[in-house]
N, C-alpha and C. Protein backbone atom coordinates (compact mmCIF):
# COMPACT_ATOMS: atom_id res chain seq x y z
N UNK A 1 -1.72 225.82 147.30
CA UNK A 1 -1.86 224.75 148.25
C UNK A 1 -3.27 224.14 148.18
N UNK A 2 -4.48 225.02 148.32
CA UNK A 2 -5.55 224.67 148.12
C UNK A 2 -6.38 223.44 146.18
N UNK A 3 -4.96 223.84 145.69
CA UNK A 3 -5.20 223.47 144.42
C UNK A 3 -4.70 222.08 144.48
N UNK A 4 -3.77 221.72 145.20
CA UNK A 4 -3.26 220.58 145.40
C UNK A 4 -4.28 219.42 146.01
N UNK A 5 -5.02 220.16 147.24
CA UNK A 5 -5.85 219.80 147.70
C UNK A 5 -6.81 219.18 147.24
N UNK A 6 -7.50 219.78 145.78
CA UNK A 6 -8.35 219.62 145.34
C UNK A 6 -8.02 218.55 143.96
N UNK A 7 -6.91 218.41 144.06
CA UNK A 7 -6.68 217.56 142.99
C UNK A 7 -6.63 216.39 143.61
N UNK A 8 -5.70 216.32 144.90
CA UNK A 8 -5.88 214.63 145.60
C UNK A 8 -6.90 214.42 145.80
N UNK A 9 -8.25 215.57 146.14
CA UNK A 9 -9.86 214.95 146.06
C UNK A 9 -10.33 213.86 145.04
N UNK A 10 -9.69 214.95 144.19
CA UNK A 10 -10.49 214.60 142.70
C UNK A 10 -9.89 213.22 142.39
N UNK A 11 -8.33 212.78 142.53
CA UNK A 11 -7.58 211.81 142.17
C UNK A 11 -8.39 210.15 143.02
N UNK A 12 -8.87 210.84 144.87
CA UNK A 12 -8.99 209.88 145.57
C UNK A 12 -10.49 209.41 145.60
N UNK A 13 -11.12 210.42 144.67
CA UNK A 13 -13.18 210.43 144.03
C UNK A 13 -12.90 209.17 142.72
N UNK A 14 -11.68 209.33 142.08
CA UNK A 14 -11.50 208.52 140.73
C UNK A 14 -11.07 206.74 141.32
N UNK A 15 -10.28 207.12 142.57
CA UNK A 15 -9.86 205.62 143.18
C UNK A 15 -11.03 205.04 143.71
N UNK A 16 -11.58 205.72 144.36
CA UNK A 16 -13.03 205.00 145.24
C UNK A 16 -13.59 204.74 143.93
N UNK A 17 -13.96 205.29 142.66
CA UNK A 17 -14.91 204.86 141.62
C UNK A 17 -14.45 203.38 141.25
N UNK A 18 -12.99 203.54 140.70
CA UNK A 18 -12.36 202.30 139.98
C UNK A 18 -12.43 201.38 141.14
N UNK A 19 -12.37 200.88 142.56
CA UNK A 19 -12.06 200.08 143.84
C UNK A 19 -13.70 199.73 143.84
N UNK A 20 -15.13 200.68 143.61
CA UNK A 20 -16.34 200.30 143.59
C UNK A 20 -16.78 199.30 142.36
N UNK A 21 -16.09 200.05 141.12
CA UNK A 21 -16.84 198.95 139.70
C UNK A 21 -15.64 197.98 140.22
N UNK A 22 -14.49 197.48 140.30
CA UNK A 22 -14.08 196.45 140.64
C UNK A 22 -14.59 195.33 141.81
N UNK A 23 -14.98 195.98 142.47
CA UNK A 23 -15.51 195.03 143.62
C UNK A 23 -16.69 195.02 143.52
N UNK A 24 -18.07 195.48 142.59
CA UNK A 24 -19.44 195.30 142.88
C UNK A 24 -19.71 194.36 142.95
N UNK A 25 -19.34 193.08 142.00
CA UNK A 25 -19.62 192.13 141.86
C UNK A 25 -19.66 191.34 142.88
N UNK A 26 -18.95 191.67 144.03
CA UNK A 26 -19.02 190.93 145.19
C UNK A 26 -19.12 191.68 147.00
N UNK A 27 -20.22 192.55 146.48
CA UNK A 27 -20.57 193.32 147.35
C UNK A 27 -20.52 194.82 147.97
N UNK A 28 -19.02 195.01 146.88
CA UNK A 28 -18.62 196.41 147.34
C UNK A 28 -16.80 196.58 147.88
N UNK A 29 -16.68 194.98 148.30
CA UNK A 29 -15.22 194.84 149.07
C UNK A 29 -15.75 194.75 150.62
N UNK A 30 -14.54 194.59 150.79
CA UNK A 30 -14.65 194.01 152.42
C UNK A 30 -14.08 195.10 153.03
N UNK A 31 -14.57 194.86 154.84
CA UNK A 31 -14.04 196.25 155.82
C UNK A 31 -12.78 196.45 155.60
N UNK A 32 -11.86 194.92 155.76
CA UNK A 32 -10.66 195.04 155.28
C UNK A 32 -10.14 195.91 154.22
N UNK A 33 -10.49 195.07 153.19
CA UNK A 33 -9.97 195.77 151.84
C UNK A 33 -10.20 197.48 151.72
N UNK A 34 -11.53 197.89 152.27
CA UNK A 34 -11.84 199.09 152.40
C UNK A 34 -10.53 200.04 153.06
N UNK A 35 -10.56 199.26 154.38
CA UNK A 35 -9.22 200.49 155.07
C UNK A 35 -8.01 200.19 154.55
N UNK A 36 -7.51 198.83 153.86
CA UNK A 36 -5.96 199.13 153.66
C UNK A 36 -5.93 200.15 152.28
N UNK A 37 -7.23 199.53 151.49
CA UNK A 37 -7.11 200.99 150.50
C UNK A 37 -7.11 202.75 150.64
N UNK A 38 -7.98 202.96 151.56
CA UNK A 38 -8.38 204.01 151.80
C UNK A 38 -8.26 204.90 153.16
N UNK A 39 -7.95 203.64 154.11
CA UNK A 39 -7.90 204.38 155.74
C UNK A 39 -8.69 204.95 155.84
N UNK A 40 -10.03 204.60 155.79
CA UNK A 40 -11.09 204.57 156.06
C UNK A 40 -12.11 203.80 156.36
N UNK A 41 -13.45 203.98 157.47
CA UNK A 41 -13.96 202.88 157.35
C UNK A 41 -15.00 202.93 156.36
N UNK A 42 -15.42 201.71 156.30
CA UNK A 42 -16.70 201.06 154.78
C UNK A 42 -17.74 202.72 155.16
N UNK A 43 -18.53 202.74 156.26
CA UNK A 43 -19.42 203.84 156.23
C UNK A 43 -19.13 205.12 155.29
N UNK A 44 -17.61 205.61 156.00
CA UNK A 44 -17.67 206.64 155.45
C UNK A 44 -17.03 206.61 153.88
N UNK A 45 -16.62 205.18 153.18
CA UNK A 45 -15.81 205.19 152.39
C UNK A 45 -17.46 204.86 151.20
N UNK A 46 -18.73 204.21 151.72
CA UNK A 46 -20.02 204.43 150.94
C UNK A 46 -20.94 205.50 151.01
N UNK A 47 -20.48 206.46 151.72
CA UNK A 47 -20.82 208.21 151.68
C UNK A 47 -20.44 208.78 151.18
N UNK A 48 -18.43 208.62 150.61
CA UNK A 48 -18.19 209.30 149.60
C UNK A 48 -18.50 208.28 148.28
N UNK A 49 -18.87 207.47 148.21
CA UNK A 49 -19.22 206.56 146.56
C UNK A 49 -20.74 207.19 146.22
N UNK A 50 -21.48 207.20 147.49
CA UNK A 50 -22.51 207.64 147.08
C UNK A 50 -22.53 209.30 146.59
N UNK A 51 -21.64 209.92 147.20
CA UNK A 51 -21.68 211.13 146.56
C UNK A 51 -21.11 211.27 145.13
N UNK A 52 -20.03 210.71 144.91
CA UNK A 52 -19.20 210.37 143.68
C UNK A 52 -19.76 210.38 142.83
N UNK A 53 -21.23 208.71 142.95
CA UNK A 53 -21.88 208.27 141.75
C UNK A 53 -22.95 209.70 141.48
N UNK A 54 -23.39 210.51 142.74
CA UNK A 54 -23.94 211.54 141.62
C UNK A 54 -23.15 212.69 141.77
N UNK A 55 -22.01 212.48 141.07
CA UNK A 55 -21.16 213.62 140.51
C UNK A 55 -20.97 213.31 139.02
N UNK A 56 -20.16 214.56 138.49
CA UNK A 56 -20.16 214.42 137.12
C UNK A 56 -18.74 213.30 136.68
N UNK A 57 -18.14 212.96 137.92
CA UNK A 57 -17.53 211.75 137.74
C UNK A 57 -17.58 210.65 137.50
N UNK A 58 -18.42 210.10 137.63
CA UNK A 58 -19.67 208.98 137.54
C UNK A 58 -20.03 209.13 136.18
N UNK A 59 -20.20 210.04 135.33
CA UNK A 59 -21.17 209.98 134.01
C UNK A 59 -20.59 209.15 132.90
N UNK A 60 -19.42 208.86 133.03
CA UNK A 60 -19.02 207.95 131.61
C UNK A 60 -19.30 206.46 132.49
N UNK A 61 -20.12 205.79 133.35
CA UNK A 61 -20.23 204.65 133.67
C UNK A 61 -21.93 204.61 133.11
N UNK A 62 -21.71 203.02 132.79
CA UNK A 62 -23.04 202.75 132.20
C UNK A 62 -24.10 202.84 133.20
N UNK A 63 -25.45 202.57 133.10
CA UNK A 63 -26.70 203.30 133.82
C UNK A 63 -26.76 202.04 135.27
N UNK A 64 -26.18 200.60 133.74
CA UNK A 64 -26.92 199.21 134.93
C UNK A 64 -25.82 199.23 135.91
N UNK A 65 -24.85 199.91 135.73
CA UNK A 65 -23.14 199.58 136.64
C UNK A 65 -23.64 200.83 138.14
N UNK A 66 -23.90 202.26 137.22
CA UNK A 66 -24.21 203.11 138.83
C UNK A 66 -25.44 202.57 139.56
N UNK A 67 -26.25 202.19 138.73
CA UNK A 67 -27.00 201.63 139.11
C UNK A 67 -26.92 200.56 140.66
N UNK A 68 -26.00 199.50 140.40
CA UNK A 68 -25.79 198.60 141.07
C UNK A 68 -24.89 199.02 141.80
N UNK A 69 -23.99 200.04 142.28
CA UNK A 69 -23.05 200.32 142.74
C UNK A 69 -23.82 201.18 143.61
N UNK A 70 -24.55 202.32 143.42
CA UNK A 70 -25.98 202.90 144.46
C UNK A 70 -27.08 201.69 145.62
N UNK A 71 -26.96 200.86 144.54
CA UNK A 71 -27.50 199.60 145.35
C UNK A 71 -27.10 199.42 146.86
N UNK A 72 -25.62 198.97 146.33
CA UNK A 72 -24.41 198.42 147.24
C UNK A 72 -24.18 199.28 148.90
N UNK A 73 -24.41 200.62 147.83
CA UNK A 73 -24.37 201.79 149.10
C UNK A 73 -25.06 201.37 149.91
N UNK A 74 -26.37 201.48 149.73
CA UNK A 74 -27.85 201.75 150.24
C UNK A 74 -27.96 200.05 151.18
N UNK A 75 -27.07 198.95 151.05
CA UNK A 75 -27.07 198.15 151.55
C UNK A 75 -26.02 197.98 152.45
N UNK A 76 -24.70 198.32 152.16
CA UNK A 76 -23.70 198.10 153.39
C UNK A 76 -23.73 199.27 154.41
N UNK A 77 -24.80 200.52 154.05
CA UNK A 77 -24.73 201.48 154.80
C UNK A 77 -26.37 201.23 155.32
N UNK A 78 -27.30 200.13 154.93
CA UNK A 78 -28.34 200.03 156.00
C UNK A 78 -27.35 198.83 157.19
N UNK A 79 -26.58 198.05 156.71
CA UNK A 79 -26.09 196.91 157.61
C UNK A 79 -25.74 197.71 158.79
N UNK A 80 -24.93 198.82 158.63
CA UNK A 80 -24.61 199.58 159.88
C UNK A 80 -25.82 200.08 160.52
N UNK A 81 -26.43 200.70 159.86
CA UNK A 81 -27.47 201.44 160.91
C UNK A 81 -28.23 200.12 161.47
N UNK A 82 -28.43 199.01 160.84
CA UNK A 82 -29.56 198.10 161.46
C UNK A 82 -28.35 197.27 162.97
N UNK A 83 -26.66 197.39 162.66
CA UNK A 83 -26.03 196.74 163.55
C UNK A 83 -26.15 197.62 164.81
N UNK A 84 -26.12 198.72 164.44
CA UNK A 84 -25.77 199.87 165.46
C UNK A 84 -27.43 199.49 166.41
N UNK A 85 -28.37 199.37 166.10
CA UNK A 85 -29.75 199.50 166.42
C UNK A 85 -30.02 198.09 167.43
N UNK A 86 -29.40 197.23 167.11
CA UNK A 86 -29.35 196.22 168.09
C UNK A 86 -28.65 195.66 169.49
């Protein structure tokens, strides 16, 4: 059971990767697009990308792509903390 578990991880670490290089180009995707993919919201859905990109899942992507996709994090996850703050 636990093995199963760990494979829909692994399967739903590979979807967030492919849903991130598809959408960098335009920010990352939208809140929308985020939950009908994932049922999740953007925060926690750029906590697991950011963990992803430094996993060994991440290593066959080129340097300038994690690169910009770490970016993305570090920006739709300051938008929250700076919305929350006001």
């Amino acid at each position: 059971m636990a093995a199963g578990g760990g494979v829909r991880k692994m399967n739903r670490d590979a979807d967030i990767l492919t849903f991130a290089v598809r959408w960098r180009h335009w920010g990352g995707g939208s809140r929308s697009d985020i939950f009908v993919e994932f049922g999740i919201s953007p925060d926690m859905y750029f906590r697991r990308l950011a963990r992803v990109l430094d996993s060994i899942r991440a290593r066959d992507l080129e340097l300038d792509v994690r690169e910009d996709l770490r970016k993305i994090c570090r920006a739709r996850r300051s938008e929250r903390t700076s919305a929350s703050t006001k």
